[in-house]
Protein backbone atom coordinates (compact mmCIF):
# COMPACT_ATOMS: atom_id res chain seq x y z
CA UNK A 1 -41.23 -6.00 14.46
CA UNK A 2 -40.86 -8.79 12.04
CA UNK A 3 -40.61 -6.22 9.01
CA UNK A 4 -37.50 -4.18 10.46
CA UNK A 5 -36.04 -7.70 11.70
CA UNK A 6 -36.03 -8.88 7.90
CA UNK A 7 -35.17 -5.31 6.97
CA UNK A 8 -32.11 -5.63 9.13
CA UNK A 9 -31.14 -9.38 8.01
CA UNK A 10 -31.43 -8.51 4.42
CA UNK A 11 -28.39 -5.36 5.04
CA UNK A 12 -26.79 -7.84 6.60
CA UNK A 13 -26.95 -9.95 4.12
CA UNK A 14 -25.98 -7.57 1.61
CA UNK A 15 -23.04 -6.14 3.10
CA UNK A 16 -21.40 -9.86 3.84
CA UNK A 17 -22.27 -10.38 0.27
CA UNK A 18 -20.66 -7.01 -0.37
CA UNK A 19 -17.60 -7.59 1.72
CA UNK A 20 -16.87 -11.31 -0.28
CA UNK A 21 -17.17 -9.70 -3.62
CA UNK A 22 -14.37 -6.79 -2.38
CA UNK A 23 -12.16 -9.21 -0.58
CA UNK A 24 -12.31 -11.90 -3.29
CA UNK A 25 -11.59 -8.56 -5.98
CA UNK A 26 -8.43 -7.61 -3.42
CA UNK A 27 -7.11 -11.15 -3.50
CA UNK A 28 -7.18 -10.72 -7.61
CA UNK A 29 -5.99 -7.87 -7.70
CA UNK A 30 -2.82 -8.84 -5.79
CA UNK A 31 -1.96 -11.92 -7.06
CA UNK A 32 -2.76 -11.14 -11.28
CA UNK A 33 -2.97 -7.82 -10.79
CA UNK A 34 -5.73 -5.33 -11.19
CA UNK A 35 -5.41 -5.33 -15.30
CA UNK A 36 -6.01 -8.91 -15.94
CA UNK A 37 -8.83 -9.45 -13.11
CA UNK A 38 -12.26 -10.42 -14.49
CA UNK A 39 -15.84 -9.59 -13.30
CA UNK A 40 -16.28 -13.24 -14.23
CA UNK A 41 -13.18 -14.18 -11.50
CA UNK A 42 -14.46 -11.48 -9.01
CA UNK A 43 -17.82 -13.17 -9.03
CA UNK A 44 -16.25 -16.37 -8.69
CA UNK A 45 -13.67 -15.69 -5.60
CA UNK A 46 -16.42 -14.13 -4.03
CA UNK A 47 -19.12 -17.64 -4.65
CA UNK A 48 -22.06 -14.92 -6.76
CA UNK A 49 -22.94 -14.34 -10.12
CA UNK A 50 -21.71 -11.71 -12.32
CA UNK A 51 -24.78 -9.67 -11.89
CA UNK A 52 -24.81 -9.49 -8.60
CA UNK A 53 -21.15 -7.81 -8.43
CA UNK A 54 -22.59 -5.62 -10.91
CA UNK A 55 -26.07 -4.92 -8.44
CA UNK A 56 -23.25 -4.10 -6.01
CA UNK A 57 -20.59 -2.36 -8.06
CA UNK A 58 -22.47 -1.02 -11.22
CA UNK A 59 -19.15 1.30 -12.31
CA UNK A 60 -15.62 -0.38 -12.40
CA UNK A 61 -14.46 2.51 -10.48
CA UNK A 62 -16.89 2.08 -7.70
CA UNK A 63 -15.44 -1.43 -7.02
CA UNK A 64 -11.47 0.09 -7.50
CA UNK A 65 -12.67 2.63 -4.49
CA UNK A 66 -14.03 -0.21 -2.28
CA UNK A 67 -10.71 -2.37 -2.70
CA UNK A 68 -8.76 1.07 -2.11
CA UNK A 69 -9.78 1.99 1.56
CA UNK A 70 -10.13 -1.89 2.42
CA UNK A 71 -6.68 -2.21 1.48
CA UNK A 72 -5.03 0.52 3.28
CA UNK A 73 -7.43 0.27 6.48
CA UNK A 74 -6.31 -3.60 6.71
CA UNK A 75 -2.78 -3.13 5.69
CA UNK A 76 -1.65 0.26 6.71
CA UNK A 77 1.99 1.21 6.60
CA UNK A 78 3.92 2.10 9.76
CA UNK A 79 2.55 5.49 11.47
CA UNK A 80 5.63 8.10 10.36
CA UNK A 81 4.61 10.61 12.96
CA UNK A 82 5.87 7.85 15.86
CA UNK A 83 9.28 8.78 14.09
CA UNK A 84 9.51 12.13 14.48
CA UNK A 85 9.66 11.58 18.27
CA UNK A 86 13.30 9.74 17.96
CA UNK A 87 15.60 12.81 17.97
CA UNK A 88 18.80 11.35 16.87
CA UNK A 89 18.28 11.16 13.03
CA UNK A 90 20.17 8.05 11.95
CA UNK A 91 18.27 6.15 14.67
CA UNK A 92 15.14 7.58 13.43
CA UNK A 93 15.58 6.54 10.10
CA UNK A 94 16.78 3.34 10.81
CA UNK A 95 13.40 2.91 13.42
CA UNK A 96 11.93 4.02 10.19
CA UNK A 97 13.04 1.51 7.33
CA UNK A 98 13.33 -1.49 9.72
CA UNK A 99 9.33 -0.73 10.14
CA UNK A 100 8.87 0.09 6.24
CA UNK A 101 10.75 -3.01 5.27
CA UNK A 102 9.01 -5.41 7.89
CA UNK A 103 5.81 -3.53 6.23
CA UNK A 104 6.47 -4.39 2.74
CA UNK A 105 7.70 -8.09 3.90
CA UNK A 106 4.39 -8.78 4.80
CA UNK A 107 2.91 -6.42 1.78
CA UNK A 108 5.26 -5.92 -0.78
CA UNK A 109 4.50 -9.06 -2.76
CA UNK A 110 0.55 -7.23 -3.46
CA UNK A 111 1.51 -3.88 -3.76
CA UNK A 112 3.96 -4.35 -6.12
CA UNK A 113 1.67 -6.52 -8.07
CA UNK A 114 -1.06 -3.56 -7.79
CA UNK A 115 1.66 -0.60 -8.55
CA UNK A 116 2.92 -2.83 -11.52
CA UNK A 117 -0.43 -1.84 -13.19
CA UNK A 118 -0.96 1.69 -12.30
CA UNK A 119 0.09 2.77 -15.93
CA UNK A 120 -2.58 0.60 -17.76
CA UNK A 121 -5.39 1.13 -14.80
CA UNK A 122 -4.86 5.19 -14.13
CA UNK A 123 -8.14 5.40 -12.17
CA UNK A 124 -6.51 2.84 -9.71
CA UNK A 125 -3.88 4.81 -9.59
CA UNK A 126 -5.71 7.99 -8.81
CA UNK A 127 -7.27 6.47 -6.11
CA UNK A 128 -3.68 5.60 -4.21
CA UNK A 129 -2.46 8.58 -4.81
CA UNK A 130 -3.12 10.06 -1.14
CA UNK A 131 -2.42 6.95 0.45
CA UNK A 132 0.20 6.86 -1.49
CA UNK A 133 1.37 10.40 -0.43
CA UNK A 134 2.17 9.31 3.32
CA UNK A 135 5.82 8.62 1.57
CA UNK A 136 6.67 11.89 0.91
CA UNK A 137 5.81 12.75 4.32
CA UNK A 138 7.75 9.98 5.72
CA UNK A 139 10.99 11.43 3.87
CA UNK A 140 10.50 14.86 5.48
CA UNK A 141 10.16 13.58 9.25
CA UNK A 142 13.18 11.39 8.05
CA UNK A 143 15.24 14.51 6.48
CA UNK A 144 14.66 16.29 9.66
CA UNK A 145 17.71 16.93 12.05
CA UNK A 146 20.56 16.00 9.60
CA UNK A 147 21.41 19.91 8.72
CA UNK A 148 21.95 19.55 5.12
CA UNK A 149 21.77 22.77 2.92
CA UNK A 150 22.22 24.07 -0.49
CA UNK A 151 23.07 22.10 -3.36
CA UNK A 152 23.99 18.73 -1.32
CA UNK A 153 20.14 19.07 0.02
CA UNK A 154 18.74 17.37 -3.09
CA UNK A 155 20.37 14.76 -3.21
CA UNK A 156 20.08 14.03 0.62
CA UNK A 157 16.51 14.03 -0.12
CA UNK A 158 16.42 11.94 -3.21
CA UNK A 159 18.60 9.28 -0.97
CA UNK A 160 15.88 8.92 1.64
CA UNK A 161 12.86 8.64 -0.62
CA UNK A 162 14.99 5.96 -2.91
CA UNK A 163 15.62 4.09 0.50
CA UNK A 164 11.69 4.20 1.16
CA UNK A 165 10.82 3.11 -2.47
CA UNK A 166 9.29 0.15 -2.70
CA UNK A 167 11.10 -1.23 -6.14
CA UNK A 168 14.42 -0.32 -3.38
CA UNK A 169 13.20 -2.76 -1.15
CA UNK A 170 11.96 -4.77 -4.09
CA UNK A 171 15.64 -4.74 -5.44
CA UNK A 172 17.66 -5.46 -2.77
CA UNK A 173 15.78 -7.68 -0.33
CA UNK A 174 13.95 -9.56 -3.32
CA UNK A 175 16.02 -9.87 -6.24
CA UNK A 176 19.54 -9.42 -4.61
CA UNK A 177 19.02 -11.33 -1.27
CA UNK A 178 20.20 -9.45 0.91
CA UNK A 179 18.13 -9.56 4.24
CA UNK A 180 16.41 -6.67 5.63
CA UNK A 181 18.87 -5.70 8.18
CA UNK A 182 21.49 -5.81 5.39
CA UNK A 183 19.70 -3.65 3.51
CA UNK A 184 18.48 -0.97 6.11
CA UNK A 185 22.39 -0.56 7.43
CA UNK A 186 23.27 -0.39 3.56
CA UNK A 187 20.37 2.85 2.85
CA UNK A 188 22.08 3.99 5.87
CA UNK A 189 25.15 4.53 4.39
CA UNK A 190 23.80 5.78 1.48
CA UNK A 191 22.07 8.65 3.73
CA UNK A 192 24.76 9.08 5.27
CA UNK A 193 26.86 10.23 2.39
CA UNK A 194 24.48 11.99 0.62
């Protein structure tokens, strides 16, 4: 009894050990950026030594894969497929971005800070890629319902995934001020011409 009780206590141990070294890698990664964060400042966020992130992690990419599906399971973006049950499209889409750009509100800060470095850290960027492909299927529930054909269709298209983009949101909310209802009504427009 005592061996599996000290078996058990010792996982434990291990995974909060585990969970420190991924959360205090997270908070690095989203505040410097994934480029410029250090073993040496992983190990220190999460109160261990260097080797022991390495005991835990032993390949870079390992750790990138942890911080991946922590990420998204603790910050997911709004669920797209609720959409596609508002029929009229202009309210759909503006259900959609008020929910994106609450999202990246209480996001966008870190993932732009993580998407900044994609180019120099292309495993990262590997690793968001599916996640990261929930966008494109947000602009086709979006597209649905607003009969556009032909030659207009592409740039109908191109209109709604600019007006999910995060450097859109990171443009106009961010840099230019405008608030987020201001900006939805704006993309609006924008759709709506397209």
């Amino acid at each position: 009894m005592k061996r599996r009780y000290r078996q058990t206590r010792r996982a434990e141990a291990s995974a909060e050990t585990r969970r420190r070294i991924v959360d205090a890698a997270i908070q690095l990664h989203t505040t410097v950026g994934p480029a410029k964060t250090t073993i040496s400042a992983i190990a220190e966020g999460a109160g261990v030594e260097r080797l022991t992130v390495y005991r835990h992690f032993p390949h870079k990419e390992e750790l990138f894969r942890a911080c991946v599906t922590h990420g998204w399971e603790r910050f997911p973006p709004p669920d797209h497929r609720a959409w596609s049950r508002i029929a009229e499209p202009e309210e759909r889409l503006r259900t959609a971005l008020t929910e994106l750009y609450a999202y990246y509100g209480a996001v966008g800060n870190a993932l732009t800070t993580i998407v900044r470095d994609f180019p120099r850290v292309p495993t990262l960027a590997a690793l968001n890629a599916p996640y990261l492909a929930r966008w494109e299927e947000m602009r086709d529930v979006l597209a649905r319902g607003w009969n556009r054909r032909g030659r207009g269709r592409e740039a109908f298209l191109a209109a709604i995934a600019h007006s999910l983009d995060l450097s859109t949101w990171d443009s106009l909310v961010r840099r230019q001020g405008l608030s987020e209802a201001n900006t939805v009504e704006l993309l609006i427009r924008l759709v709506r011409c397209a």
